[in-house]
Protein backbone atom coordinates (compact mmCIF):
# COMPACT_ATOMS: atom_id res chain seq x y z
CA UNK A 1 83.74 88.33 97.94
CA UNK A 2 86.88 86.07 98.59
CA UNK A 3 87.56 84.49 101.96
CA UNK A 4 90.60 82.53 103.38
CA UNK A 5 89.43 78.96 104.05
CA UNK A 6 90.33 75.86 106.73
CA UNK A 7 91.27 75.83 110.34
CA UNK A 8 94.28 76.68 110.83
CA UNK A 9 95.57 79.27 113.37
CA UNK A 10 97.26 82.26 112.86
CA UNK A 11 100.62 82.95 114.67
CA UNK A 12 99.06 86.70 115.12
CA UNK A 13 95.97 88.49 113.46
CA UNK A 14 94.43 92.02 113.33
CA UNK A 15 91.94 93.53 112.04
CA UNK A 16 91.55 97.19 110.75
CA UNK A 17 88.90 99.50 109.95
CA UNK A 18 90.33 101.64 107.11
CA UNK A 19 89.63 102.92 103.25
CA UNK A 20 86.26 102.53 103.76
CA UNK A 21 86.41 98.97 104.43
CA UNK A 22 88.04 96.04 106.98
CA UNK A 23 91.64 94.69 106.48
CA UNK A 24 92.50 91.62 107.97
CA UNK A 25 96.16 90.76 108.52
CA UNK A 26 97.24 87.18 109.43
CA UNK A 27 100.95 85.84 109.86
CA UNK A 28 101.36 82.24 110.01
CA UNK A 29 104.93 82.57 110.96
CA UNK A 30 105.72 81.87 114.30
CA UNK A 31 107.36 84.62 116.60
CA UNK A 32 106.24 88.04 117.71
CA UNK A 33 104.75 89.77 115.08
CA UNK A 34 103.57 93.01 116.58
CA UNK A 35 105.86 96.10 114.74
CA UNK A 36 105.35 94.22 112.14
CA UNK A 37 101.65 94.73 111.84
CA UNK A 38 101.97 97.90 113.29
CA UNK A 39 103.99 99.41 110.16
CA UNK A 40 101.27 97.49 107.81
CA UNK A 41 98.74 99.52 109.84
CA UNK A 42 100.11 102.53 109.42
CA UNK A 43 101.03 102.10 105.73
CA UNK A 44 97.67 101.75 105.17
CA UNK A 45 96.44 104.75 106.77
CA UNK A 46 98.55 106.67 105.14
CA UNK A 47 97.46 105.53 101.79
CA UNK A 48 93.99 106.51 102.83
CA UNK A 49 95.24 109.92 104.03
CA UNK A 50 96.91 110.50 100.43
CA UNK A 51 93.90 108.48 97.93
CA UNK A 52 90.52 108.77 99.92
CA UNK A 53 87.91 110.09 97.61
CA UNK A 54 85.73 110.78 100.86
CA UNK A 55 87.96 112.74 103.05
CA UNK A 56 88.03 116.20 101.76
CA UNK A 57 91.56 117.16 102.65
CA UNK A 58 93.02 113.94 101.12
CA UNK A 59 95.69 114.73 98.33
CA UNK A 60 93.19 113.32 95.62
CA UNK A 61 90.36 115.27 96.83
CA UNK A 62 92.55 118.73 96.41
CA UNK A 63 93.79 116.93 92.91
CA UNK A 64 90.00 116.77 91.96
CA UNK A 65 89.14 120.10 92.62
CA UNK A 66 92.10 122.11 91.75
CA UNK A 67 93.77 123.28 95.56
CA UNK A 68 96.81 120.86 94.51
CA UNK A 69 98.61 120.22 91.29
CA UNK A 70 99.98 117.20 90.12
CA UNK A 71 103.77 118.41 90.40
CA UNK A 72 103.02 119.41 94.29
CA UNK A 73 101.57 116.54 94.74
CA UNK A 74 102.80 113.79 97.23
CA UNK A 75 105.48 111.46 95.21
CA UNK A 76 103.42 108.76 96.18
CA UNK A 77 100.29 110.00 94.16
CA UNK A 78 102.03 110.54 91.03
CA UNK A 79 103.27 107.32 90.98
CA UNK A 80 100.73 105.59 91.20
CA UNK A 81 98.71 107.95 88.54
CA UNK A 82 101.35 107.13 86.57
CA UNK A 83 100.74 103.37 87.18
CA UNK A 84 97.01 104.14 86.11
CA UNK A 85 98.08 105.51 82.77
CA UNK A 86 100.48 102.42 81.98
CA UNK A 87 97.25 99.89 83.11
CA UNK A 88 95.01 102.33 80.61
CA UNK A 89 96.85 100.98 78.01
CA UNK A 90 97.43 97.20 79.10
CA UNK A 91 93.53 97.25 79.42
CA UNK A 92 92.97 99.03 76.26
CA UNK A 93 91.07 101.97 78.41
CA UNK A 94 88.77 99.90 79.64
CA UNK A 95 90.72 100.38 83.00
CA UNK A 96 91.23 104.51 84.07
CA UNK A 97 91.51 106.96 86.68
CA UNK A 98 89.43 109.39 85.19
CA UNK A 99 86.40 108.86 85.25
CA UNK A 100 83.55 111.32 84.14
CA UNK A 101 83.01 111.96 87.76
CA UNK A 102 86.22 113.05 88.28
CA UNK A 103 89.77 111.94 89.09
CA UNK A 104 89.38 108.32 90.85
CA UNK A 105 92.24 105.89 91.12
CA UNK A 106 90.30 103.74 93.92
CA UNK A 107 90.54 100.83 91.38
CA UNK A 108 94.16 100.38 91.90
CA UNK A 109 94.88 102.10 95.40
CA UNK A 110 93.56 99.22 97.62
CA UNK A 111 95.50 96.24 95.00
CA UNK A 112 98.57 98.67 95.28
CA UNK A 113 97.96 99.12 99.55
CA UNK A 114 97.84 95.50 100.39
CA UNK A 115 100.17 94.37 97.82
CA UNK A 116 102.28 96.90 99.72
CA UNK A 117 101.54 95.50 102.98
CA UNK A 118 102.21 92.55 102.30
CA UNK A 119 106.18 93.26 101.09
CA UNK A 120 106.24 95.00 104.55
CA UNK A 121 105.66 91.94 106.55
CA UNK A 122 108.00 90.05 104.22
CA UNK A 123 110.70 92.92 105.15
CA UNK A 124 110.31 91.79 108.40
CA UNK A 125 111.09 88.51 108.17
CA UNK A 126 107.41 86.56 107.08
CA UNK A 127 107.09 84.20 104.59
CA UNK A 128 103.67 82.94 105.11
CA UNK A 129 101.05 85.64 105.93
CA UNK A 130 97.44 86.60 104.34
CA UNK A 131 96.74 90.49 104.13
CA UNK A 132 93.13 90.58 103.09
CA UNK A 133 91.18 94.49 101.80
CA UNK A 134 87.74 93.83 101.77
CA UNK A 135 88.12 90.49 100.09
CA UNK A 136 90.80 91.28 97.76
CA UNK A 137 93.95 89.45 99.52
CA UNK A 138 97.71 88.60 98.92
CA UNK A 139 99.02 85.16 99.86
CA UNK A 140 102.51 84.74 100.84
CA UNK A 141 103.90 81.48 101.08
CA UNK A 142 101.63 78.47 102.63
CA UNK A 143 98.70 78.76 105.36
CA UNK A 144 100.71 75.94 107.12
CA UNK A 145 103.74 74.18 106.34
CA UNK A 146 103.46 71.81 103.35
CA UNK A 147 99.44 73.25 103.00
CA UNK A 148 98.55 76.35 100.13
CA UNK A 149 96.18 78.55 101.16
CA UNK A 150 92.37 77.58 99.81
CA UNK A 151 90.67 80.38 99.00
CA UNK A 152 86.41 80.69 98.91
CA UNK A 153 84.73 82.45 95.69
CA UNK A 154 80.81 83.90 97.12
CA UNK A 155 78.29 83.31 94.91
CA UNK A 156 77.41 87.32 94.17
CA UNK A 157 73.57 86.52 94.22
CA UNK A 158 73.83 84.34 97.08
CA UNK A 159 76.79 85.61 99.44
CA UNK A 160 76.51 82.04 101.71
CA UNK A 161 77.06 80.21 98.61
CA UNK A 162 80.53 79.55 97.77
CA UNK A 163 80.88 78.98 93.75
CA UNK A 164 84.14 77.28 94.40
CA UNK A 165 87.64 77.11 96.18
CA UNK A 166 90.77 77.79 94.94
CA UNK A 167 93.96 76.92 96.18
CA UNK A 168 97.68 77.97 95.95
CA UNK A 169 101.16 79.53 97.27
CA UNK A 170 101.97 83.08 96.35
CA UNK A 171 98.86 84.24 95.14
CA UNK A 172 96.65 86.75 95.07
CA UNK A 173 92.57 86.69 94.47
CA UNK A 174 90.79 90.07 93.90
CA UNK A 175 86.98 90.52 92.92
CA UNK A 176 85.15 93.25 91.11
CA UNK A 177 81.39 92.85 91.19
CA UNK A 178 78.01 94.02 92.22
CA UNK A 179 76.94 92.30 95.74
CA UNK A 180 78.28 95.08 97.98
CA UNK A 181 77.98 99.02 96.53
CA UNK A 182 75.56 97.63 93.33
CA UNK A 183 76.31 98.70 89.80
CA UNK A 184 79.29 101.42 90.31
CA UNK A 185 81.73 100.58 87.88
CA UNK A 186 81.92 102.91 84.30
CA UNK A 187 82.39 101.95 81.17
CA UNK A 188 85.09 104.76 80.21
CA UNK A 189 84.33 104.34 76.40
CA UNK A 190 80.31 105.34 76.70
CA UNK A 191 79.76 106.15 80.71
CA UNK A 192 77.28 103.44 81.30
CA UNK A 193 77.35 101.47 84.28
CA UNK A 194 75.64 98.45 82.55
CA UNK A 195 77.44 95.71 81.46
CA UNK A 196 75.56 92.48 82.26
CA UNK A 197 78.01 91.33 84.75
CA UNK A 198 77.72 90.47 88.37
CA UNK A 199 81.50 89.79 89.56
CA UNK A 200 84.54 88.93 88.33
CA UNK A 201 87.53 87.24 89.94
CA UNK A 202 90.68 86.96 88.99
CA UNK A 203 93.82 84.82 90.35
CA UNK A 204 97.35 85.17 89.53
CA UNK A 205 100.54 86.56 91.36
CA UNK A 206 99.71 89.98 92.01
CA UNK A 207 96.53 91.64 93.87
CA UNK A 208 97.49 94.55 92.51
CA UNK A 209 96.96 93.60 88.80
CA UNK A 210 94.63 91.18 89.80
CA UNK A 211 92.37 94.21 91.23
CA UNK A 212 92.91 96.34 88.50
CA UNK A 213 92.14 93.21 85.60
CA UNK A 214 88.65 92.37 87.70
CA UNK A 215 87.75 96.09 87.52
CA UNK A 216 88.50 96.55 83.69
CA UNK A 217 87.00 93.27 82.91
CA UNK A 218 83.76 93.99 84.49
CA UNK A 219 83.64 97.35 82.45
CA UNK A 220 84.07 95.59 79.56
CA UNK A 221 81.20 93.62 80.10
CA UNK A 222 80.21 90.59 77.60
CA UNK A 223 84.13 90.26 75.90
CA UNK A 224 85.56 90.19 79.02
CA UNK A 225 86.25 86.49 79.17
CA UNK A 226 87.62 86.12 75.68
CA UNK A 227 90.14 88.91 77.13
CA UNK A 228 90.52 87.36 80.86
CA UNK A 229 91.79 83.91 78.83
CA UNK A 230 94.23 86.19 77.09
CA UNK A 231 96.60 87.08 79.94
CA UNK A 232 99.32 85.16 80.83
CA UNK A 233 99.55 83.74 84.41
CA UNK A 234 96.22 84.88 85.28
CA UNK A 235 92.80 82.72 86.00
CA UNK A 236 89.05 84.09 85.92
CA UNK A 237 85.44 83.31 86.99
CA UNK A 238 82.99 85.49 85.69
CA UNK A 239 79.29 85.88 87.05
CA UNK A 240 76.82 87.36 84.71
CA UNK A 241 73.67 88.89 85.85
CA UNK A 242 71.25 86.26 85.24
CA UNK A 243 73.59 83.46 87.20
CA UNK A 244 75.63 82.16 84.40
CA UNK A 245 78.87 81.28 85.19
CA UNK A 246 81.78 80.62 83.01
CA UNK A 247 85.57 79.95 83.91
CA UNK A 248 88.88 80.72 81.91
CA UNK A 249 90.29 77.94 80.34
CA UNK A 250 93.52 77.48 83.21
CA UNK A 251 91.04 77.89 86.00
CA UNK A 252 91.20 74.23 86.39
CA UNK A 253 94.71 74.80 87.41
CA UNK A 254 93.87 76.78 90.60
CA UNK A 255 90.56 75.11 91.57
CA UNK A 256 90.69 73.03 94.14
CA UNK A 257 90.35 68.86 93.54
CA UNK A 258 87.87 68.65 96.55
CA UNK A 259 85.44 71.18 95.26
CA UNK A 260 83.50 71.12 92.32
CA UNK A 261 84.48 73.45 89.18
């Protein structure tokens, strides 16, 4: 889990219940921010209309069990399975939408959503905002003028513990791990769910890559570090399973000076 840190105040803030989880939305801009957050709420609702794996009338549900075909389905969808084949090979299939349970591209939807959201609030007219998915976010900007944003990493066997802070403008922090749904995540080369790992979080510009590196990284298992120090404009803290921690070799770069590494 990643959370926002320091005191300052929002200009406006909401909070959603959506995609099986809570979205916060915070713009530190001043004005009236109201459509604004209003189109970001319904962007996201319509993403879980099209990619929920729960609601049985969403176009990925009919995808999974044949009552829709890929060329009827919503332009939307086939982008982004699209987007899922092109990360398959970045991640060297470690990363997938199809998974032996069936078609699943829940690994990149919510990155994809709030990255999303967040261009829609800069469309109208915010340069400083935090759109947060259940503790993967995108930073825009500063949380205050002159200030980056400071971001806490939650220790995943202790979820009061922060590990560290990071800081930074124009960023984006996403977490794959263990603490909240337990060991879920699939190996796509052998199926197993075990990989020794209890989160990984990874900074860099994007949450939607960011989401998508996290997830493929904790599939991976053991070599995921060794990988994780391989891409370019990207930081990592990995937890393993027995508490060991262990930090790409930039991740000095982001951490912040005030809290221990």
């Amino acid at each position: 889990m990643t959370t926002p840190t320091g005191p300052e105040p929002a200009a406006a803030t909401h909070v959603e219940h959506v995609m099986g989880t809570v979205f916060s939305i915070a713009v530190r801009d001043p004005g009236q921010w109201d459509a604004a957050i209003a189109d970001v709420v319904a962007w996201l609702h319509r993403v879980d209309g099209l990619f929920s794996t729960y609601k049985p009338d969403s176009e990925i549900s009919r995808l999974r069990d044949g009552r829709l075909t890929i060329e009827a389905a919503d332009p939307l969808v086939r982008s982004i399975l699209d987007r899922c084949r092109d990360y398959e090979e970045q991640t060297d299939q470690y990363f997938t939408a199809y998974l032996p349970g069936g078609l699943d591209p829940s690994g990149l939807v919510k990155g994809w959503a709030i990255e999303q959201a967040s261009q829609l609030l800069r469309q109208h007219g915010s340069s400083n905002h935090a759109v947060n998915g259940g503790g993967d976010m995108q930073l825009a900007g500063e949380s205050a003028p002159g200030q980056p944003w400071r971001v806490g990493i939650s220790d995943p066997h202790d979820r009061s513990k922060l590990l560290t802070v990071v800081t930074g403008r124009d960023l984006a922090v996403a977490t794959s791990g263990t603490s909240e749904r337990g060991d879920h995540i699939v190996n796509p080369r052998t199926g197993s769910i075990r990989h020794g790992l209890a989160s990984v979080t990874v900074i860099g510009p994007s949450v939607e890559q960011a989401d998508v590196f996290a997830t493929a990284a904790m599939a991976m298992g053991s070599p995921a570090l060794t990988w994780l120090d391989s891409l370019p404009g990207h930081h990592a803290l990995v937890v393993y399973d027995d508490k060991t921690e262990v930090r790409t070799s930039s991740f000095h770069l982001i951490a912040a000076s005030d809290h221990p590494v």
